[in-house]
N, C-alpha and C. Protein backbone atom coordinates (compact mmCIF):
# COMPACT_ATOMS: atom_id res chain seq x y z
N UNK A 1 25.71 4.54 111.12
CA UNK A 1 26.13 3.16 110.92
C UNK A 1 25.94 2.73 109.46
N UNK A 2 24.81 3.60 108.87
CA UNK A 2 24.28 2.63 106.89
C UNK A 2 25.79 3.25 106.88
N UNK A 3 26.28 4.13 106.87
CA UNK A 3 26.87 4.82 105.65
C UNK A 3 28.10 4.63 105.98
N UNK A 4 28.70 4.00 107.14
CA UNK A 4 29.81 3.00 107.48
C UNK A 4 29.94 1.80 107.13
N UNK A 5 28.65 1.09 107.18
CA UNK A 5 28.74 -0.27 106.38
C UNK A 5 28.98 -0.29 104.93
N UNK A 6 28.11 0.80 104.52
CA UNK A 6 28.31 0.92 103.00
C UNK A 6 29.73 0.85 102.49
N UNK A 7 30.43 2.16 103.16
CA UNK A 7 31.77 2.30 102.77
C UNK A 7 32.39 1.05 102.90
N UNK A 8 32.26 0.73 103.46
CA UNK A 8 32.59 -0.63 103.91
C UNK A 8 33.01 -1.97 102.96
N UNK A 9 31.11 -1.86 102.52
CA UNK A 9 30.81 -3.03 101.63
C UNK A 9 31.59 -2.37 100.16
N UNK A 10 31.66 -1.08 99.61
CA UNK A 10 32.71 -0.55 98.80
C UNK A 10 33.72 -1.14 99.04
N UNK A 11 34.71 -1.44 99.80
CA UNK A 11 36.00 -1.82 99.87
C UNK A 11 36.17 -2.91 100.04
N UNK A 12 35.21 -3.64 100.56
CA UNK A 12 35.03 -5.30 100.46
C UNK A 12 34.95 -5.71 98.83
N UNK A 13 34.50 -5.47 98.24
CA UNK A 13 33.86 -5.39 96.83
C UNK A 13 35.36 -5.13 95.83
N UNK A 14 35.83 -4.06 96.43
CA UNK A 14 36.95 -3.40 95.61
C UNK A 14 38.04 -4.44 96.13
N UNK A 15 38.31 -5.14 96.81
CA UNK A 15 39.41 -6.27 97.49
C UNK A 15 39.48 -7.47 97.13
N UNK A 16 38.01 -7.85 97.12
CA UNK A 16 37.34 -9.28 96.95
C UNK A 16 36.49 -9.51 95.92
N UNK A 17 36.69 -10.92 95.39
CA UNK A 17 35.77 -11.31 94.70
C UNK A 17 34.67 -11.87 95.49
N UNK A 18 33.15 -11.38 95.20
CA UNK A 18 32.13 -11.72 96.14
C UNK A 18 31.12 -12.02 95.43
N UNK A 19 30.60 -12.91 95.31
CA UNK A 19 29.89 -13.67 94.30
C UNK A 19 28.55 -14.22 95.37
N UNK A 20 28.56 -13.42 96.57
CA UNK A 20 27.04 -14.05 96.65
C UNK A 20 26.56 -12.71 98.05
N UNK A 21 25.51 -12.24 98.19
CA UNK A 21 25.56 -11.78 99.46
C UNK A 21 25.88 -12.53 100.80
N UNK A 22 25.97 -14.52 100.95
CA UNK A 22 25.75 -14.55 102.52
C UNK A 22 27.55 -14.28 102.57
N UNK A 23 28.16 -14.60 101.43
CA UNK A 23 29.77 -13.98 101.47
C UNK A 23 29.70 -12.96 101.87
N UNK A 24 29.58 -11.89 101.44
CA UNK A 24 29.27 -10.63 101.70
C UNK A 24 29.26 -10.24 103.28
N UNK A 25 27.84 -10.98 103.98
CA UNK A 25 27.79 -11.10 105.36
C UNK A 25 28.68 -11.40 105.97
N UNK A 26 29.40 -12.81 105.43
CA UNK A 26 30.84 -13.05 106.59
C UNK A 26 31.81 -12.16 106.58
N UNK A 27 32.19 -11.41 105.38
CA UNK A 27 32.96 -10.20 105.14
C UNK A 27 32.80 -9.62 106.34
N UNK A 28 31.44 -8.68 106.17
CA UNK A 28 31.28 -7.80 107.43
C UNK A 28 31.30 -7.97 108.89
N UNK A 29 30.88 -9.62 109.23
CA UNK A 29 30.94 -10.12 110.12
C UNK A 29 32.19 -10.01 110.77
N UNK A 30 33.58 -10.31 109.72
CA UNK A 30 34.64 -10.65 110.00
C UNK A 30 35.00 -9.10 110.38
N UNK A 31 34.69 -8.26 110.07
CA UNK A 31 34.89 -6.77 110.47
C UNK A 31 34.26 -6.01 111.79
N UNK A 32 33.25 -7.27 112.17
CA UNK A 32 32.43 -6.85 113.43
C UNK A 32 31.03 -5.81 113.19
N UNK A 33 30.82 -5.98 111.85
CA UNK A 33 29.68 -5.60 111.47
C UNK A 33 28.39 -6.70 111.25
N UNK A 34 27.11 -6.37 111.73
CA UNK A 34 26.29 -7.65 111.92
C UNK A 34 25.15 -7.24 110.50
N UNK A 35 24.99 -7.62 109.72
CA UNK A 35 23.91 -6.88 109.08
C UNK A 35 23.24 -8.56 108.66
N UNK A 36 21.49 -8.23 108.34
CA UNK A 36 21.07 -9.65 107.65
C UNK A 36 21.05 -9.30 106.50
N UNK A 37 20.49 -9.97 105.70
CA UNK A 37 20.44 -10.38 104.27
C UNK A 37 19.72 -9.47 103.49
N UNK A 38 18.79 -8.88 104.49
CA UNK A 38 17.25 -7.70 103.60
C UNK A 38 18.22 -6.62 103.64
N UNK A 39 19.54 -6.12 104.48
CA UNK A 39 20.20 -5.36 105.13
C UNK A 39 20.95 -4.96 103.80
N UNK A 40 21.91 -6.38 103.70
CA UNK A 40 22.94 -6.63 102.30
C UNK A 40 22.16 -6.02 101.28
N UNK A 41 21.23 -6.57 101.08
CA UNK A 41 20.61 -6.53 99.65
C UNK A 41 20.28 -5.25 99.44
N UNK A 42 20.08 -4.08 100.36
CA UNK A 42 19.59 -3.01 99.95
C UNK A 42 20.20 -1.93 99.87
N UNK A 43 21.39 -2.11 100.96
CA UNK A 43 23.04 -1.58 100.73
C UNK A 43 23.40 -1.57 98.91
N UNK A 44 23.52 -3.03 98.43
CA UNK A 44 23.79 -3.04 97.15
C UNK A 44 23.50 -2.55 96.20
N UNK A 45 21.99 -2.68 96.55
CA UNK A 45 21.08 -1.76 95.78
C UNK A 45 21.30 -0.03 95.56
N UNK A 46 21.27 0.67 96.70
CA UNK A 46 21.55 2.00 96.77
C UNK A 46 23.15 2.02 96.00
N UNK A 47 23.94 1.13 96.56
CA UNK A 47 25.32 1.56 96.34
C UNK A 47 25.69 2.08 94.36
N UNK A 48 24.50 0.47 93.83
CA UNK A 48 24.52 0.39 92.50
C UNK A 48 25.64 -0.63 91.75
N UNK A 49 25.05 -1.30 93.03
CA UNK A 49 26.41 -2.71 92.35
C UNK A 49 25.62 -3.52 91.61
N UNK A 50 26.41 -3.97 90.25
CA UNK A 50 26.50 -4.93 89.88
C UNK A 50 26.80 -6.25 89.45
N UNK A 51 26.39 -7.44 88.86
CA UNK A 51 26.79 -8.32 89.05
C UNK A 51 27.94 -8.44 87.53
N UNK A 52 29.29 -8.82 87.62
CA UNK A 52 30.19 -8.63 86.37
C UNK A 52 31.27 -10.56 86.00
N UNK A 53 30.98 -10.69 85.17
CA UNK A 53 31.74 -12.18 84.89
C UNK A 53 33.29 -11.80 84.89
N UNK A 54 34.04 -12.43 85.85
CA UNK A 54 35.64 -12.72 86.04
C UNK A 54 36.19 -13.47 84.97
N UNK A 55 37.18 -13.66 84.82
CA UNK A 55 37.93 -14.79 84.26
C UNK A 55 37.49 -15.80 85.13
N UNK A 56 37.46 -17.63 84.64
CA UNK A 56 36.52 -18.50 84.97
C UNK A 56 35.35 -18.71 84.85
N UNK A 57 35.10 -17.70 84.21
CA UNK A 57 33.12 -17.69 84.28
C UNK A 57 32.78 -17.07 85.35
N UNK A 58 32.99 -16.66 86.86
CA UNK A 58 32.67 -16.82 87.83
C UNK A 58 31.67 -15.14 88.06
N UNK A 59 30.52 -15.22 88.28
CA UNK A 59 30.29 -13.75 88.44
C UNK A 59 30.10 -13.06 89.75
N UNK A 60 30.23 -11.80 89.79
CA UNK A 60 30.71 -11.32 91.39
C UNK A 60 30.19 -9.66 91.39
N UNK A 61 30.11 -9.47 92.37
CA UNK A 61 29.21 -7.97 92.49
C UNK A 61 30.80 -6.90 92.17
N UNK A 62 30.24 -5.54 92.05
CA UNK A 62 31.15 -4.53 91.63
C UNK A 62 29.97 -3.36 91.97
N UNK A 63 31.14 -1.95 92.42
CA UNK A 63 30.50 -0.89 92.29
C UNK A 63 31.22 -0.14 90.72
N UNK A 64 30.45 0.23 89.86
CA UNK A 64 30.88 0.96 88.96
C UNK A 64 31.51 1.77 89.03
N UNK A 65 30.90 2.19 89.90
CA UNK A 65 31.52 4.18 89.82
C UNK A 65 31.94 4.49 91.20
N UNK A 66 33.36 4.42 91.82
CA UNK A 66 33.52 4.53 93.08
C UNK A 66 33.71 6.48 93.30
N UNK A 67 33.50 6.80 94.54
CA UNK A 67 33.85 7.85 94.88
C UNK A 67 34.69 8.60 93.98
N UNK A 68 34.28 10.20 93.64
CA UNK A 68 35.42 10.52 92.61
C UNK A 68 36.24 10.95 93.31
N UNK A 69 36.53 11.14 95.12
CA UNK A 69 37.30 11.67 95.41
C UNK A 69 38.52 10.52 95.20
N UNK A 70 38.12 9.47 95.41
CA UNK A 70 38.82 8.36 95.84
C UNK A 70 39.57 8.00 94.51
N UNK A 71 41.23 7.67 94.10
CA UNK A 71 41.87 6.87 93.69
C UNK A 71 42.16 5.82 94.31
N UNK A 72 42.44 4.69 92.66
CA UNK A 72 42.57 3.71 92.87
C UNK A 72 43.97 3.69 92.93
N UNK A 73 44.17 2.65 94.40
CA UNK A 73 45.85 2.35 94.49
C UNK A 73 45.96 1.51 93.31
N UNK A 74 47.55 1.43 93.04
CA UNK A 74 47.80 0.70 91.68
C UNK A 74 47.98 -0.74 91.49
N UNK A 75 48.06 -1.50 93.05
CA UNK A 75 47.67 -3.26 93.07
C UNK A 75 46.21 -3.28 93.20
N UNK A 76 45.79 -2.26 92.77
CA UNK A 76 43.83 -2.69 92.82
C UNK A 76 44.03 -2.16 90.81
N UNK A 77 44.36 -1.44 90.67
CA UNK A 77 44.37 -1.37 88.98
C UNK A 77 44.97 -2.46 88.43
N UNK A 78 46.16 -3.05 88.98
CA UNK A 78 46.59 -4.23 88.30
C UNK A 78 45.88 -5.26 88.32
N UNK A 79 45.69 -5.49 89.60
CA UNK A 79 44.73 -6.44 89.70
C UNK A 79 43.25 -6.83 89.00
N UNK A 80 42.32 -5.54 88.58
CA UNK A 80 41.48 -5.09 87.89
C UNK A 80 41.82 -5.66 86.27
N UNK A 81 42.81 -4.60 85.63
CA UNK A 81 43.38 -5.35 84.13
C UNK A 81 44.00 -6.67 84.54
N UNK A 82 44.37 -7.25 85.52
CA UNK A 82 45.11 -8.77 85.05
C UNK A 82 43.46 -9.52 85.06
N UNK A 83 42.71 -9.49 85.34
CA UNK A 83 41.52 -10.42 85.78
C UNK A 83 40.51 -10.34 84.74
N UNK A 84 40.56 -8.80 84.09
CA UNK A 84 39.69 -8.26 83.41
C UNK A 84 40.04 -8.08 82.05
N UNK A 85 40.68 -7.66 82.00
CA UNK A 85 41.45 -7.48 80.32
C UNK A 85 41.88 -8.70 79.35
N UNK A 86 41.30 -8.89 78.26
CA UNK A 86 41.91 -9.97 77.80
C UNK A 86 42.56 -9.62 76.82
N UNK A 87 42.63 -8.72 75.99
CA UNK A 87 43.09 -7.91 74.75
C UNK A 87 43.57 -6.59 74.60
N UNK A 88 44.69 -6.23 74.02
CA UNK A 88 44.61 -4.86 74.12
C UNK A 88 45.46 -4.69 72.27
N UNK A 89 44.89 -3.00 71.83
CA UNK A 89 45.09 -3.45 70.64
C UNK A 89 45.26 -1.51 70.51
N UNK A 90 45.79 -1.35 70.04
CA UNK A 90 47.05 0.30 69.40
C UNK A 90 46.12 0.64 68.25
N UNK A 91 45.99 1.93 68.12
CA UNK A 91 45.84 2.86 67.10
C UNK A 91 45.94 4.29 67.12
N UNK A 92 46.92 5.20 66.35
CA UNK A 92 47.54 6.23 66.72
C UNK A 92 47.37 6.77 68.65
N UNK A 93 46.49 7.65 69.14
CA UNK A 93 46.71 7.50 70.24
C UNK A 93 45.46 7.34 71.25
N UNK A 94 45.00 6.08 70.87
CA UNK A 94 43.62 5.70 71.41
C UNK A 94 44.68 3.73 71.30
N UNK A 95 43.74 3.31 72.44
CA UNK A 95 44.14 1.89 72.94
C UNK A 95 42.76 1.36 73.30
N UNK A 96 42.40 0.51 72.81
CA UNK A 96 41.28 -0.74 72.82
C UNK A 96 41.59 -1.66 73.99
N UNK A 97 40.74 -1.94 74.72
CA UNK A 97 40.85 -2.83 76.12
C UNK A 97 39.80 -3.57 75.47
N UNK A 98 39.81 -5.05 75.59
CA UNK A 98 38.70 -6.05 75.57
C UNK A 98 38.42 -6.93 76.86
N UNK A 99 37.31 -6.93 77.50
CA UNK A 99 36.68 -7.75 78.77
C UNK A 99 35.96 -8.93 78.40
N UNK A 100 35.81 -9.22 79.07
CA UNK A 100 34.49 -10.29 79.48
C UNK A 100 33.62 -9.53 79.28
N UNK A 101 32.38 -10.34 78.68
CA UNK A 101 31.19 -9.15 78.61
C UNK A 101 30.64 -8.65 79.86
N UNK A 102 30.32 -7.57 79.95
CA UNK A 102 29.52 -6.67 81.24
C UNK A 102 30.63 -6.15 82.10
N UNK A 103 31.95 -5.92 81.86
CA UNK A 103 32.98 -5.62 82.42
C UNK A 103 34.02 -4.46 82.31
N UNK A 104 33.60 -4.42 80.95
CA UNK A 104 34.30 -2.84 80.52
C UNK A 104 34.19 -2.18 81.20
N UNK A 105 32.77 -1.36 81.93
CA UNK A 105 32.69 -0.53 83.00
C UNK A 105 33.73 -0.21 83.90
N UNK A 106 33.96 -1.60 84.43
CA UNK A 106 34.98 -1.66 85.98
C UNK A 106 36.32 -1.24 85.27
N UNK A 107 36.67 -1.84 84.70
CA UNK A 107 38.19 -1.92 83.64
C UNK A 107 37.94 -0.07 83.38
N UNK A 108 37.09 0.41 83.24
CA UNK A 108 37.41 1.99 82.35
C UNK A 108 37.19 2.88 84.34
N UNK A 109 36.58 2.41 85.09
CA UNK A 109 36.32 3.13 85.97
C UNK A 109 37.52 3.02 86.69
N UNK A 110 38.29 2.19 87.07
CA UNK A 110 39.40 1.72 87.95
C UNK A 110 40.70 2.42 87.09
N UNK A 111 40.90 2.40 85.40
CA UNK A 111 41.62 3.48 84.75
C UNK A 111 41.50 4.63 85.06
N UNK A 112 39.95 5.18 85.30
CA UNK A 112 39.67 7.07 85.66
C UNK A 112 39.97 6.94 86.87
N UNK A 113 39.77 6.08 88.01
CA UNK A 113 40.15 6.74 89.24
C UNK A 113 42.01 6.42 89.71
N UNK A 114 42.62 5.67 88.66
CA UNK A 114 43.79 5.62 89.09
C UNK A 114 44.99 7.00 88.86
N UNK A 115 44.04 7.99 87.72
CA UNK A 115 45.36 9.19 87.61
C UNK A 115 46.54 9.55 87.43
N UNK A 116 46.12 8.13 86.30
CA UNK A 116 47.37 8.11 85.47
C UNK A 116 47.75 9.49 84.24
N UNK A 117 48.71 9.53 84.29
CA UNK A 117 49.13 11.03 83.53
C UNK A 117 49.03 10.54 81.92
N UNK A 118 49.04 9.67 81.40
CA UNK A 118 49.39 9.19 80.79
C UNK A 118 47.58 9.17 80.08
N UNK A 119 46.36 8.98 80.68
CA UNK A 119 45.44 8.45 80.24
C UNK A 119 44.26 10.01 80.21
N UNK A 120 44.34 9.79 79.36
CA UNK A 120 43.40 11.63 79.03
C UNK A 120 41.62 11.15 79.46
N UNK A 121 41.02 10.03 79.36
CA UNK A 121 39.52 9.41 79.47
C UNK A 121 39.76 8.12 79.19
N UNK A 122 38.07 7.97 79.63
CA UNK A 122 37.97 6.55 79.03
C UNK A 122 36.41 6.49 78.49
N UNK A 123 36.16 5.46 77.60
CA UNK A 123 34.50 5.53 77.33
C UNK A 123 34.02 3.63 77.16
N UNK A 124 33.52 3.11 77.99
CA UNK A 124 33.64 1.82 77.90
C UNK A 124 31.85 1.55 77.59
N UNK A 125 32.00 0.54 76.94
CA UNK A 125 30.96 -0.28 76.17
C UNK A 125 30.88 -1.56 77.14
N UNK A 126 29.87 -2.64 76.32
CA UNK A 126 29.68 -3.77 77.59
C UNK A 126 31.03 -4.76 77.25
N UNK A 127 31.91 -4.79 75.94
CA UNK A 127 33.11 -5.44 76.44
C UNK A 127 34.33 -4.68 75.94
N UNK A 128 34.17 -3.50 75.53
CA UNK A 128 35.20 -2.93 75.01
C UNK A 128 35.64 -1.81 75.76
N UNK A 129 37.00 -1.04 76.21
CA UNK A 129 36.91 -0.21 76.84
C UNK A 129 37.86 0.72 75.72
N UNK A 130 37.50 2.38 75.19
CA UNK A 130 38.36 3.03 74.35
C UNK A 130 39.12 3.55 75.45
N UNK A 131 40.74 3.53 75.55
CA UNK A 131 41.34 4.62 76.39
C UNK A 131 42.22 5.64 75.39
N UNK A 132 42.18 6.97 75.52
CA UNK A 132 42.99 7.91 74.73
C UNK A 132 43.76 8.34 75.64
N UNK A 133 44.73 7.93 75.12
CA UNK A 133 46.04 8.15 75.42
C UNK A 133 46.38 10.13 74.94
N UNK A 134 47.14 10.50 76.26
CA UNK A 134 47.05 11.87 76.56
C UNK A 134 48.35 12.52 75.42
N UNK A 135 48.87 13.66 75.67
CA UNK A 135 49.84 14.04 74.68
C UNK A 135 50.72 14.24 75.62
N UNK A 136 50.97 13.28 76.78
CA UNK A 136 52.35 13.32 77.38
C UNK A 136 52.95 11.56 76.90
N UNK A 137 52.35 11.22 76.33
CA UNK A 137 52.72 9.58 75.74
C UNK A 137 51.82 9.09 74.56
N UNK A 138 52.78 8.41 73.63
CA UNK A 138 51.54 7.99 72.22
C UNK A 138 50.96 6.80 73.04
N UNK A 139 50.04 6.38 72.15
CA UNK A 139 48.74 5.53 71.90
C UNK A 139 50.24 4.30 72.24
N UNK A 140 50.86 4.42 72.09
CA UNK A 140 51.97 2.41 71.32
C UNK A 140 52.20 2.60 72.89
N UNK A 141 52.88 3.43 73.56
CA UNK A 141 53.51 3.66 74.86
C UNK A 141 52.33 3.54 76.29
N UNK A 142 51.24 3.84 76.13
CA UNK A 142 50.04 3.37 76.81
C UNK A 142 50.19 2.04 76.68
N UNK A 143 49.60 1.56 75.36
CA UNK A 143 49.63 0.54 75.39
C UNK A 143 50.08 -0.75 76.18
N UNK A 144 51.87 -0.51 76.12
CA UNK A 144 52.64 -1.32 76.69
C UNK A 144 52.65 -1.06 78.08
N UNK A 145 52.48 -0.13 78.14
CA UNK A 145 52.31 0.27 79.46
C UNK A 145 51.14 -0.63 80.30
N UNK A 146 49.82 -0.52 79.84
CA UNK A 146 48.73 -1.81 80.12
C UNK A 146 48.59 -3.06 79.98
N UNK A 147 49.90 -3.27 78.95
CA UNK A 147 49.80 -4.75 78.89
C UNK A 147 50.95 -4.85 80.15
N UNK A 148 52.06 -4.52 80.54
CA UNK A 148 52.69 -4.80 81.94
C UNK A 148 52.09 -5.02 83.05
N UNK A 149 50.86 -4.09 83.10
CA UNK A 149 50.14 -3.76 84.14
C UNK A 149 48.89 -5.08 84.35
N UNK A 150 48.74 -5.54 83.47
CA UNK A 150 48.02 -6.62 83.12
C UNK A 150 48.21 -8.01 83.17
N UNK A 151 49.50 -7.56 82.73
CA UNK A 151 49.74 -9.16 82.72
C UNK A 151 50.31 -9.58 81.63
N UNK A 152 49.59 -9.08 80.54
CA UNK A 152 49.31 -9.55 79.11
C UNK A 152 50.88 -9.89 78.68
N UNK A 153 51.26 -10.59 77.55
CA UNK A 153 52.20 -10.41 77.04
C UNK A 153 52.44 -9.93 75.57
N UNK A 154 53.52 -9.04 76.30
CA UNK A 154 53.36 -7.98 74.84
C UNK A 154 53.95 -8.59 73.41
C-alpha cells in the first residue's frame, strides 16, 4: 500500500499544484486513499519533495527527480515551461532557461525526462537552467522551439 500511495502522491504532485499537505490528503482521499497527516508528511519526505515558488508567488511541493524510467508526457512539459520559465536566451548551441528561484531543478528534470531529440542534457542551478542543444538542431532552433512550448513570445 506505502509504495502505491507514493506513486500516487508522484502523480498528484506532477498534475497539481499542491501547496499544503491537508490538500494533498483530499487528493488521495478523492482517489479512495485514506492516509493522516504524520502519513503525508513522511511519504514526502522519503519521496524528496520539495517546496518550489510558481508564478504568483505561490509555493507548492515537487518531486525533483521522477522515475528515470518514466517520461514526461508533453502537456506536463508544457505546462512545466509555461508556469516556470520566464526567460530564455541563445548562444551558439547551449540555451539559458530562467525560473523563479528554487525552480530550475523541475524545469531541467521535466526537459531530461521528456526525450526530446533535440536536447543532449541539462545542468540547472537554483534559477537558471543550461540546456545544450544536441547536433541534430542548433542552439537558435531549441530555442524557439521552448519558447512555443512555453508560452513565451518569441
Amino acid at each position: 500500500m506505502k509504495k502505491q500511495r507514493q506513486h500516487l502522491i508522484t502523480q498528484l504532485l506532477a498534475e497539481n499544484f499542491v501547496s499544503s499537505q491537508e490538500q494533498l490528503i483530499s487528493l488521495l482521499k478523492d482517489h479512495e486513499i485514506n492516509a493522516t497527516q504524520a502519513t503525508v508528511s513522511r511519504d514526502l519526505d522519503e519521496l524528496g519533495s520539495v517546496m518550489v515558488r510558481v508564478s504568483g508567488g505561490a509555493m507548492v511541493y515537487a518531486i525533483p527527480e521522477l522515475p528515470s524510467e518514466r517520461h514526461v508526457h508533453e502537456n506536463h512539459l508544457k505546462r512545466v515551461l509555461g508556469e516556470w520559465v520566464v526567460e530564455i536566451g541563445v548562444s551558439g548551441n547551449i540555451v539559458m532557461l530562467r525560473t523563479p528561484p528554487g525552480s530550475a531543478h523541475v524545469v531541467a528534470s521535466a526537459l531530461d525526462r521528456a526525450g526530446l531529440e533535440s536536447v543532449l542534457g541539462t545542468v540547472a542551478g537554483d534559477d537558471t537552467v543550461m540546456v545544450v542543444a544536441s547536433n541534430t538542431c542548433s542552439g537558435q532552433d531549441l530555442s524557439e522551439s521552448l519558447k512555443e512550448l512555453s508560452g513565451l513570445e518569441q
